[in-house]
Protein backbone atom coordinates (compact mmCIF):
# COMPACT_ATOMS: atom_id res chain seq x y z
CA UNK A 1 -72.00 133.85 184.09
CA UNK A 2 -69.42 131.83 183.29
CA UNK A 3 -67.01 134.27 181.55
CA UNK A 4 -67.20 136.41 184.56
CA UNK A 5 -65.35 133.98 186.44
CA UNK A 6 -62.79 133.36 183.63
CA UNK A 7 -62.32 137.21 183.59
CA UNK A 8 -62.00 137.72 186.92
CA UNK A 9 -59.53 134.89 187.00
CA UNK A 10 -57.49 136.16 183.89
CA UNK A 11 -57.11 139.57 185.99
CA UNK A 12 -56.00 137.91 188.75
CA UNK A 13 -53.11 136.50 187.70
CA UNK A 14 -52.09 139.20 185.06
CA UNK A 15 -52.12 141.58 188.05
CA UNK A 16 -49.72 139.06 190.09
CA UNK A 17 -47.16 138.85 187.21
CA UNK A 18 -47.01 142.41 186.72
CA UNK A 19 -43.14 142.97 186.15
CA UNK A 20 -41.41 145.00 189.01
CA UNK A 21 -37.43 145.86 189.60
CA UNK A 22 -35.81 145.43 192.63
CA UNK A 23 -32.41 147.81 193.25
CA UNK A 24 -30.55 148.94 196.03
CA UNK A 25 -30.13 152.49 197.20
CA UNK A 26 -26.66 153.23 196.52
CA UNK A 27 -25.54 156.91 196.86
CA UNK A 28 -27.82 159.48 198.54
CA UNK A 29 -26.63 162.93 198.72
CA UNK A 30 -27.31 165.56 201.43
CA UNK A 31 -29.55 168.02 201.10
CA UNK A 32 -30.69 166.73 197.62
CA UNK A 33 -33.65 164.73 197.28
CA UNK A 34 -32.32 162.47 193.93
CA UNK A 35 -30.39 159.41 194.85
CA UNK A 36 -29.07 156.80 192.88
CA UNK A 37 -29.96 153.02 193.31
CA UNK A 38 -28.15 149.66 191.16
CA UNK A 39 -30.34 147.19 189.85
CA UNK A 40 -29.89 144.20 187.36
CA UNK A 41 -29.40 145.79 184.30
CA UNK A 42 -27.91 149.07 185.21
CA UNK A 43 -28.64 152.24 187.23
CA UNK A 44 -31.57 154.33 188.48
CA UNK A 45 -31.68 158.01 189.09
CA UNK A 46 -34.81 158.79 191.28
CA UNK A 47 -35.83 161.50 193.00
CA UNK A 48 -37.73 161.21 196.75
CA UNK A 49 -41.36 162.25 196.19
CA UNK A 50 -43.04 160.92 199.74
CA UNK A 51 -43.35 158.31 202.14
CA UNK A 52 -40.45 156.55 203.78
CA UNK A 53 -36.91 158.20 202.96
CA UNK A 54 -34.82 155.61 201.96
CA UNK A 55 -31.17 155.01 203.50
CA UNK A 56 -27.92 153.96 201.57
CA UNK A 57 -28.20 149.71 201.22
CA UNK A 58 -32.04 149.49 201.40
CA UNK A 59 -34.04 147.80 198.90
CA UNK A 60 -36.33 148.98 196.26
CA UNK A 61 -38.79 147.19 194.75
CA UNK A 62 -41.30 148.55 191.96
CA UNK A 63 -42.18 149.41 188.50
CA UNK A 64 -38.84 151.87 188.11
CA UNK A 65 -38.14 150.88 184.66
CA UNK A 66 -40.05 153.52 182.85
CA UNK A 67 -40.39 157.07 183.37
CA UNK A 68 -42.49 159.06 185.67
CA UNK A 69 -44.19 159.30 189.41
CA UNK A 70 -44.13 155.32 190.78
CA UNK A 71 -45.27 153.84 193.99
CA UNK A 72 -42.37 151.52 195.23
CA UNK A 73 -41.57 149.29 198.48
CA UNK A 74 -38.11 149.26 200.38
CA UNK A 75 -36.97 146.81 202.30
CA UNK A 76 -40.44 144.94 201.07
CA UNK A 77 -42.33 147.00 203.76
CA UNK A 78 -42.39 150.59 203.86
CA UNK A 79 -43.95 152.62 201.16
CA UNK A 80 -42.99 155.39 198.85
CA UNK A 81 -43.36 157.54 195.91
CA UNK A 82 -40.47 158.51 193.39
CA UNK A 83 -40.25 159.67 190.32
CA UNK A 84 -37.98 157.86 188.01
CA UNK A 85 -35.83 160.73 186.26
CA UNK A 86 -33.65 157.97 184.32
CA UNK A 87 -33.33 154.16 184.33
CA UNK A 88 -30.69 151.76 183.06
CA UNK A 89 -27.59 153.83 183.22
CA UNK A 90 -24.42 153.56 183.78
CA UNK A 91 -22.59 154.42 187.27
CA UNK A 92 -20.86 157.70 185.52
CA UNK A 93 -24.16 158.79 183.55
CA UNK A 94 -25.80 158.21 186.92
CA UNK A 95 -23.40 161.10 188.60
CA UNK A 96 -23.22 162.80 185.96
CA UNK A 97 -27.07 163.66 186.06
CA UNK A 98 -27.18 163.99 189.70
CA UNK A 99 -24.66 166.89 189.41
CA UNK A 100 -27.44 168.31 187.10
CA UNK A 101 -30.16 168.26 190.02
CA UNK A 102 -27.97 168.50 192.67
């Protein structure tokens, strides 16, 4: 009975240090539903897949540092869905592959 506890516990606190990103939304483009956001160690290319639209200087917080469809938080309240297309780039790449999409 015991090591039900200690599980639960254990999952607990894995699931509250679960590493996220945080970024800001940097360039948005009209008519284009990629935008670019900075974070710590470089730049994000994401494109809009649902919930809130972001704006130029919101926030971003989530698991963007890996490919694929992610649930993130900006401005640590309103929800949405992207899908990260590339992480960790630099501010020309980042154009660069928005020209691509856009």
């Amino acid at each position: 009975m015991m090591y039900k506890y200690i599980f639960f516990i254990t999952v607990c606190l894995f699931s509250f240090t679960a590493k996220a990103d945080l970024g800001e939304v940097t360039h948005r483009f009209s008519g284009c539903d990629y935008f670019i956001a900075d974070g710590p160690s470089g730049y994000y290319v994401l494109e809009w897949y649902g919930g809130y639209d972001p704006y130029e200087g919101d926030t971003i917080y989530g698991e963007i540092d890996s490919y694929g469809l992610k649930d993130v938080l900006y401005n640590e309240s309103r929800k949405g869905r992207v899908w990260v297309e590339n992480y960790l780039e630099s501010a020309s790449s980042a154009m660069d592959e928005i020209q691509d999409h856009c």
